[in-house]
C-alpha atoms as a PDB file:
ATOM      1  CA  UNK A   1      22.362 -29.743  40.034  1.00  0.00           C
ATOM      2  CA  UNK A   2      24.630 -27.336  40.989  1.00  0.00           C
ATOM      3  CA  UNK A   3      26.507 -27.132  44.694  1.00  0.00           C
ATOM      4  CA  UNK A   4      26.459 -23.531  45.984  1.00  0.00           C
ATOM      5  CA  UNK A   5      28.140 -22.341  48.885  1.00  0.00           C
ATOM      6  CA  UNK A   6      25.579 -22.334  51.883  1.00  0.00           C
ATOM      7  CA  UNK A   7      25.210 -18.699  51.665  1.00  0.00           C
ATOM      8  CA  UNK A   8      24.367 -18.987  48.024  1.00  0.00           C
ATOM      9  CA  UNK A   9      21.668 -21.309  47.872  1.00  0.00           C
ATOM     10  CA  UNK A  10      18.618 -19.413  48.860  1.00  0.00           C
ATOM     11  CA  UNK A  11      17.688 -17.641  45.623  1.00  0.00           C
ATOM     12  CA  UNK A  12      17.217 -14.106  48.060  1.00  0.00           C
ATOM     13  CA  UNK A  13      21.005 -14.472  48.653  1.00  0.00           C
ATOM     14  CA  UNK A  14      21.931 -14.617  45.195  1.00  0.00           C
ATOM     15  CA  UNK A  15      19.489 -11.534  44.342  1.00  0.00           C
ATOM     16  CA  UNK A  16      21.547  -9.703  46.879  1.00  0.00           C
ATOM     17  CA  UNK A  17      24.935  -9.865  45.736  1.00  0.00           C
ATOM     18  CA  UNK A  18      24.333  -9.429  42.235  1.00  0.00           C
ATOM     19  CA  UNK A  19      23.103  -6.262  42.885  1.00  0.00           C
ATOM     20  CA  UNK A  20      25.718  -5.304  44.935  1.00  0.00           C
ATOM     21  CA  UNK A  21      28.373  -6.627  42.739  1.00  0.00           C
ATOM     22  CA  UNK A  22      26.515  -4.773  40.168  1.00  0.00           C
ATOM     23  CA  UNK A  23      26.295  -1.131  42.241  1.00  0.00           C
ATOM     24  CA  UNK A  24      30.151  -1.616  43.049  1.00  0.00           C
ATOM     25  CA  UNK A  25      31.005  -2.007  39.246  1.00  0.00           C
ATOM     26  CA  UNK A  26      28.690   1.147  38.238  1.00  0.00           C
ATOM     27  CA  UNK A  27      30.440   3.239  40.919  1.00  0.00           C
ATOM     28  CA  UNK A  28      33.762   2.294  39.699  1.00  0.00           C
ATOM     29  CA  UNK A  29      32.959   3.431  36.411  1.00  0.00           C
ATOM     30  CA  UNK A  30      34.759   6.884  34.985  1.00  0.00           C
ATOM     31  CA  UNK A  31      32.832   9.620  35.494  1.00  0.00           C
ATOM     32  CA  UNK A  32      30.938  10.586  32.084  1.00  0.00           C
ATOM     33  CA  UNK A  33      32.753  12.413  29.074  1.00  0.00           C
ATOM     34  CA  UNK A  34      31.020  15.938  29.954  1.00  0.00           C
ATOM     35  CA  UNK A  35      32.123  15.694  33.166  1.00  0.00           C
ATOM     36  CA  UNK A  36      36.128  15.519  31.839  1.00  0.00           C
ATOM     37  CA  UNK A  37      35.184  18.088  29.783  1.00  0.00           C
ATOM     38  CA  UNK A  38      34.950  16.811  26.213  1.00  0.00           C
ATOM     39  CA  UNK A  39      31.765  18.543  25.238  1.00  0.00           C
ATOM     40  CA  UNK A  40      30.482  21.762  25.442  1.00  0.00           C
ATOM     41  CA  UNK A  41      27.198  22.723  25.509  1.00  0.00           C
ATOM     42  CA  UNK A  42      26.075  25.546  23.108  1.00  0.00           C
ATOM     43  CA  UNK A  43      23.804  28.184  24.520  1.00  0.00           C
ATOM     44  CA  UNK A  44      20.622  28.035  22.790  1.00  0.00           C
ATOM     45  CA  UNK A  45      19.632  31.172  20.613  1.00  0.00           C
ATOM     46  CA  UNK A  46      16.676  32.760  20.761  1.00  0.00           C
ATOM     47  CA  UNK A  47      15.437  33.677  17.581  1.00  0.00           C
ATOM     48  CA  UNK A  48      12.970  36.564  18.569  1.00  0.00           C
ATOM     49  CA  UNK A  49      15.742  38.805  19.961  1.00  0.00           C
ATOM     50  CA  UNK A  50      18.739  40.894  18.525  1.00  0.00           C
ATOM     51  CA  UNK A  51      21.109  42.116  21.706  1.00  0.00           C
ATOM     52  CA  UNK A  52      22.729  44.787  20.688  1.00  0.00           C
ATOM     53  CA  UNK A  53      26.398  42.818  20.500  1.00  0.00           C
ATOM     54  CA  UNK A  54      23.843  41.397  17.644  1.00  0.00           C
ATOM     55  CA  UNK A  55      23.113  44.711  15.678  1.00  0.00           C
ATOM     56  CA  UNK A  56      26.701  46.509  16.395  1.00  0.00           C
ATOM     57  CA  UNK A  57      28.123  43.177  14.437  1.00  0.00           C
ATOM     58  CA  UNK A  58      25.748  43.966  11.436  1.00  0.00           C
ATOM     59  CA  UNK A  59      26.899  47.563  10.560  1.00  0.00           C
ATOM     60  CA  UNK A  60      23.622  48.678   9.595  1.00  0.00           C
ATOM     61  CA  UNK A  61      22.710  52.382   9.518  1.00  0.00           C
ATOM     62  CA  UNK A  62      19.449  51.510  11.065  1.00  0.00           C
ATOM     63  CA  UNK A  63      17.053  49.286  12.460  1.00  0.00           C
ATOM     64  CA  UNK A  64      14.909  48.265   9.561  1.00  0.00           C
ATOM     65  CA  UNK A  65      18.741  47.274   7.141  1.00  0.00           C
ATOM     66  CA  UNK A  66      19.743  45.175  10.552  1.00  0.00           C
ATOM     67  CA  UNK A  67      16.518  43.266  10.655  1.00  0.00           C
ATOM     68  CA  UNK A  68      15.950  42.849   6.920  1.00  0.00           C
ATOM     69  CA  UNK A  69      19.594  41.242   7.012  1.00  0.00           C
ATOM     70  CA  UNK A  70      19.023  38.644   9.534  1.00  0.00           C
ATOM     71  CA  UNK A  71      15.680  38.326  10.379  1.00  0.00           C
ATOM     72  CA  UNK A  72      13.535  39.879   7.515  1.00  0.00           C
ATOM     73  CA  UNK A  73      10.645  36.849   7.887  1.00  0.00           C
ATOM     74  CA  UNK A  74      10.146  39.655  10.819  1.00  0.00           C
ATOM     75  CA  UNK A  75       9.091  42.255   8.224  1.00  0.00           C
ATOM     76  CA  UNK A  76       7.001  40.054   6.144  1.00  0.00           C
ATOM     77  CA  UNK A  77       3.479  41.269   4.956  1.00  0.00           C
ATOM     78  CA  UNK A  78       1.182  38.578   6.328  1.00  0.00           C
ATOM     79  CA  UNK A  79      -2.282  38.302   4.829  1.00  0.00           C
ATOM     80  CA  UNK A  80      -5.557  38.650   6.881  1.00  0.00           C
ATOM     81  CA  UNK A  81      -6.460  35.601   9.189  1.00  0.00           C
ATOM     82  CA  UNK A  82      -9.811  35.487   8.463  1.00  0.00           C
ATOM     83  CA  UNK A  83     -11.990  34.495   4.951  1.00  0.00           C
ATOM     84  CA  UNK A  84     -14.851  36.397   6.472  1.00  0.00           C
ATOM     85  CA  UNK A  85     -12.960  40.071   7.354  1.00  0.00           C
ATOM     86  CA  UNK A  86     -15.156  42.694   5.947  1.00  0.00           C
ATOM     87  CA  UNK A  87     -12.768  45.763   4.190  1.00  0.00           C
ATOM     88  CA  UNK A  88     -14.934  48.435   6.089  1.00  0.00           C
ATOM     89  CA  UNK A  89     -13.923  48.021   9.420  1.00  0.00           C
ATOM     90  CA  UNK A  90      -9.978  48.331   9.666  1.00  0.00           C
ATOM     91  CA  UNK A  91      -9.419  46.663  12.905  1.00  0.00           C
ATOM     92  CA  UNK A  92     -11.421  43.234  11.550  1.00  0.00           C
ATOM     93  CA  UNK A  93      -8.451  42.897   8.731  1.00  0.00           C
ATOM     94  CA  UNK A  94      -6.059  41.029  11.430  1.00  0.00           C
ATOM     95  CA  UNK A  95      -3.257  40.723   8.234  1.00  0.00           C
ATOM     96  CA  UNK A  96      -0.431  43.387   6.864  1.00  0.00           C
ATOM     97  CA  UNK A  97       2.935  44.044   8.555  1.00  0.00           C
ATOM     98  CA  UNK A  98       3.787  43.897  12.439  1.00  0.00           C
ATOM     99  CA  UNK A  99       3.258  46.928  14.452  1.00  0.00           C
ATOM    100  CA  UNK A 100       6.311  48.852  15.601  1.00  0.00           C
ATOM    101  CA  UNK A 101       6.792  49.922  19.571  1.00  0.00           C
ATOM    102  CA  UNK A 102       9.701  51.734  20.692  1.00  0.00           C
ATOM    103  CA  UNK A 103       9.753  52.016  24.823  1.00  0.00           C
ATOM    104  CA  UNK A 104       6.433  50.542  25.280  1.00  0.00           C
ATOM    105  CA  UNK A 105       4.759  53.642  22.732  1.00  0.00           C
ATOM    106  CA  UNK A 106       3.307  52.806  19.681  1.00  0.00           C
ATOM    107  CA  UNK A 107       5.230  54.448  16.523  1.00  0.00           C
ATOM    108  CA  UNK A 108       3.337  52.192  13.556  1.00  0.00           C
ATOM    109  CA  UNK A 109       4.264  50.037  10.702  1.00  0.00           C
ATOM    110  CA  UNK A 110       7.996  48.934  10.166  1.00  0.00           C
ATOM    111  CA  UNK A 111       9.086  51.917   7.878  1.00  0.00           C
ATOM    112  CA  UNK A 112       9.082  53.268  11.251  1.00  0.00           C
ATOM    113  CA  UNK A 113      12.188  51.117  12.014  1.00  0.00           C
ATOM    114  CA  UNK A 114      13.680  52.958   8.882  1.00  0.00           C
ATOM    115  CA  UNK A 115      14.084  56.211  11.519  1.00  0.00           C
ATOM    116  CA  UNK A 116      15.612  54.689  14.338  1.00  0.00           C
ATOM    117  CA  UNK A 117      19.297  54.369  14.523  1.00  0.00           C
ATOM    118  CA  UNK A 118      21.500  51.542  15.543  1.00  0.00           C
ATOM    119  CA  UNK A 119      23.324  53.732  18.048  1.00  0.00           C
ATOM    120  CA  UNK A 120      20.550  53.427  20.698  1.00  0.00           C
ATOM    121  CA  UNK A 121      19.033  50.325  20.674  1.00  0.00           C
ATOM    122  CA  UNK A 122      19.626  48.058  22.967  1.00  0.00           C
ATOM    123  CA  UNK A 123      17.704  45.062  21.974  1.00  0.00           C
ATOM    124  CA  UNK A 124      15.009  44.486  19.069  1.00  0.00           C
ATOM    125  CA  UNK A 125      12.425  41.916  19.671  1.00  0.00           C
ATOM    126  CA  UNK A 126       9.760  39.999  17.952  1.00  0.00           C
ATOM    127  CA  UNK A 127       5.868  39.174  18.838  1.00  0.00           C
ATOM    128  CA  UNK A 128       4.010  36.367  17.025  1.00  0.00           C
ATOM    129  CA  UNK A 129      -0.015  37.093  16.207  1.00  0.00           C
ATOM    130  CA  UNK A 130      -0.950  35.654  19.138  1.00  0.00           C
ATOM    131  CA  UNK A 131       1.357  36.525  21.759  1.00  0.00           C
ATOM    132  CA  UNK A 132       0.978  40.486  20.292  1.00  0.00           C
ATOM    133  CA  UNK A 133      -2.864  39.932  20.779  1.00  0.00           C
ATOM    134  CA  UNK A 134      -2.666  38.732  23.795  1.00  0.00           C
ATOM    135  CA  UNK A 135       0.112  41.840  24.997  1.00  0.00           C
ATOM    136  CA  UNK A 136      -1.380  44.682  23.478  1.00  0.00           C
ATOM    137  CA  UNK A 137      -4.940  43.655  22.011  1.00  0.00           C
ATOM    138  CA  UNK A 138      -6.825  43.327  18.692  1.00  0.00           C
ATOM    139  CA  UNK A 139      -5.259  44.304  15.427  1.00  0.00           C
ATOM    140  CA  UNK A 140      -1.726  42.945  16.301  1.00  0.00           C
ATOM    141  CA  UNK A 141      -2.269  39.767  14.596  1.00  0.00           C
ATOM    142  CA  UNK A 142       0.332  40.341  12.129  1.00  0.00           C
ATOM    143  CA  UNK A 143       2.715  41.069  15.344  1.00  0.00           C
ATOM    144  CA  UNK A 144       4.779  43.258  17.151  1.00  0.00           C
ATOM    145  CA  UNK A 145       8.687  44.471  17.033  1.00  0.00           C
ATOM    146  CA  UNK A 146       9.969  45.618  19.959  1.00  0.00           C
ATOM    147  CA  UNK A 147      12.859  48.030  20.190  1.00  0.00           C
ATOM    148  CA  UNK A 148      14.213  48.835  23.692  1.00  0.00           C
ATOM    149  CA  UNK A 149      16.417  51.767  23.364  1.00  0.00           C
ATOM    150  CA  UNK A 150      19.015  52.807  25.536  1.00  0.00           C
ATOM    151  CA  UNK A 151      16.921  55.937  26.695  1.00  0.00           C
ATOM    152  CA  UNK A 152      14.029  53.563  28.383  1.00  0.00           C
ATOM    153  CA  UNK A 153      16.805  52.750  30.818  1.00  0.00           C
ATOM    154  CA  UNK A 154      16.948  56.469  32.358  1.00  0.00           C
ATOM    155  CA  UNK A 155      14.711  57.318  34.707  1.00  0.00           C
ATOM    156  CA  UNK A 156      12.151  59.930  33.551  1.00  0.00           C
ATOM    157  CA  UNK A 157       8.361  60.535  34.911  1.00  0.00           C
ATOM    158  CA  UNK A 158       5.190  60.557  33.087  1.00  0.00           C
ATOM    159  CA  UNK A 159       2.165  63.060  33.633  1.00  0.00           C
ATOM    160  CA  UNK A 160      -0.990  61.824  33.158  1.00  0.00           C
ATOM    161  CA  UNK A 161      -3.869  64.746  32.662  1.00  0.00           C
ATOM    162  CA  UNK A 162      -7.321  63.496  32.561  1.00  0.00           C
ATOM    163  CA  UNK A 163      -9.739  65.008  34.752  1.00  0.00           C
ATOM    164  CA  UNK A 164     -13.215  62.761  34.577  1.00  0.00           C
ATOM    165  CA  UNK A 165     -11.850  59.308  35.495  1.00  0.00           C
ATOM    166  CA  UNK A 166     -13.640  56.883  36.893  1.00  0.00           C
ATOM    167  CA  UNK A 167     -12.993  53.520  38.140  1.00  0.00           C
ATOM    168  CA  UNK A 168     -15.108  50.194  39.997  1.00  0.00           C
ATOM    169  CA  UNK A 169     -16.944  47.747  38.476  1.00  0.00           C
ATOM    170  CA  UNK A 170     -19.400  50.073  36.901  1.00  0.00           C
ATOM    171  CA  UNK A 171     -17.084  52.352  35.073  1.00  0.00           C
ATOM    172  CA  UNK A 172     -17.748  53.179  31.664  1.00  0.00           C
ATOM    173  CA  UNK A 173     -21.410  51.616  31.867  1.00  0.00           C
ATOM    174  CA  UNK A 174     -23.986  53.942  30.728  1.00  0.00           C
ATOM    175  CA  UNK A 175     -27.239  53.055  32.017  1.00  0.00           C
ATOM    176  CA  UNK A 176     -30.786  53.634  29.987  1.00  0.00           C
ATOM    177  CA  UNK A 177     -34.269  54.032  31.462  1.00  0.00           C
END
């Protein structure tokens, strides 16, 4: 048997400074190696956007070149989503290329991207299917591309003309008798 000191020989005592002994040697430890500076963490990159430091680095005449060069799975025909899609009705074939918006309007397919110059754009971004659904509604399944030009920045106002509108819950609801 061993002969402890009589401040060591309740097993409570012993508990107590080991972890003491054990919180003074962690707090004398060097601080870690990030802290000194020996790493550096990378921004992540997010894969759906070009800035436009991005597309001035490219030299491309135009959007469609600057995409196709770096991100041309953007561009990709996609098939339609669904075995049972029926060829009459256009808006049930969910497949083909993303849609093209420029400033929140709706210009069409991506030759569209073939007429806008790098010179204005200020950032291109990408939609999956689903989020494009979910933004802007049926028949984006094949997604979006977003172009934010330089122009959407200035103010400017926008004057809407429609004389019979209606709104409440029962809007739009035609009822028979």
């Amino acid at each position: 048997m061993r002969h402890f000191p009589s401040t060591l020989r309740h097993p409570q005592a012993r508990r107590r400074i080991y972890w003491q002994s054990l919180m003074v040697a962690v707090l004398a430890m060097p601080a870690p190696l990030v802290a000194q500076g020996a790493t550096v963490e990378t921004p992540r990159i997010n894969r759906n956007v070009l800035t436009q430091a991005d597309l001035k680095e490219l030299h491309a005449e135009n959007v469609y070149e600057a995409i196709e060069a770096v991100r041309s799975v953007w561009l990709r025909d996609r098939g339609p989503t669904s075995f049972t899609a029926k060829a009459t009705r256009a808006d049930s074939l969910s497949g083909g290329t993303p849609i093209v918006y420029m400033d929140d309007v709706k210009l069409g397919g991506v030759d569209e991207l073939k007429r806008i110059s790098i010179r204005d754009v200020v950032s291109v971004s990408h939609l999956s299917g689903p989020e494009a659904t979910a933004r802007y509604g049926v028949g984006h399944a094949a997604g979006v591309i977003l172009v934010q030009t330089s122009s959407s920045r200035a103010p400017h106002s926008v004057t809407v003309s429609q004389p019979n509108v209606s709104c409440g819950p029962l809007a739009g609801v035609s009822v028979f008798s």
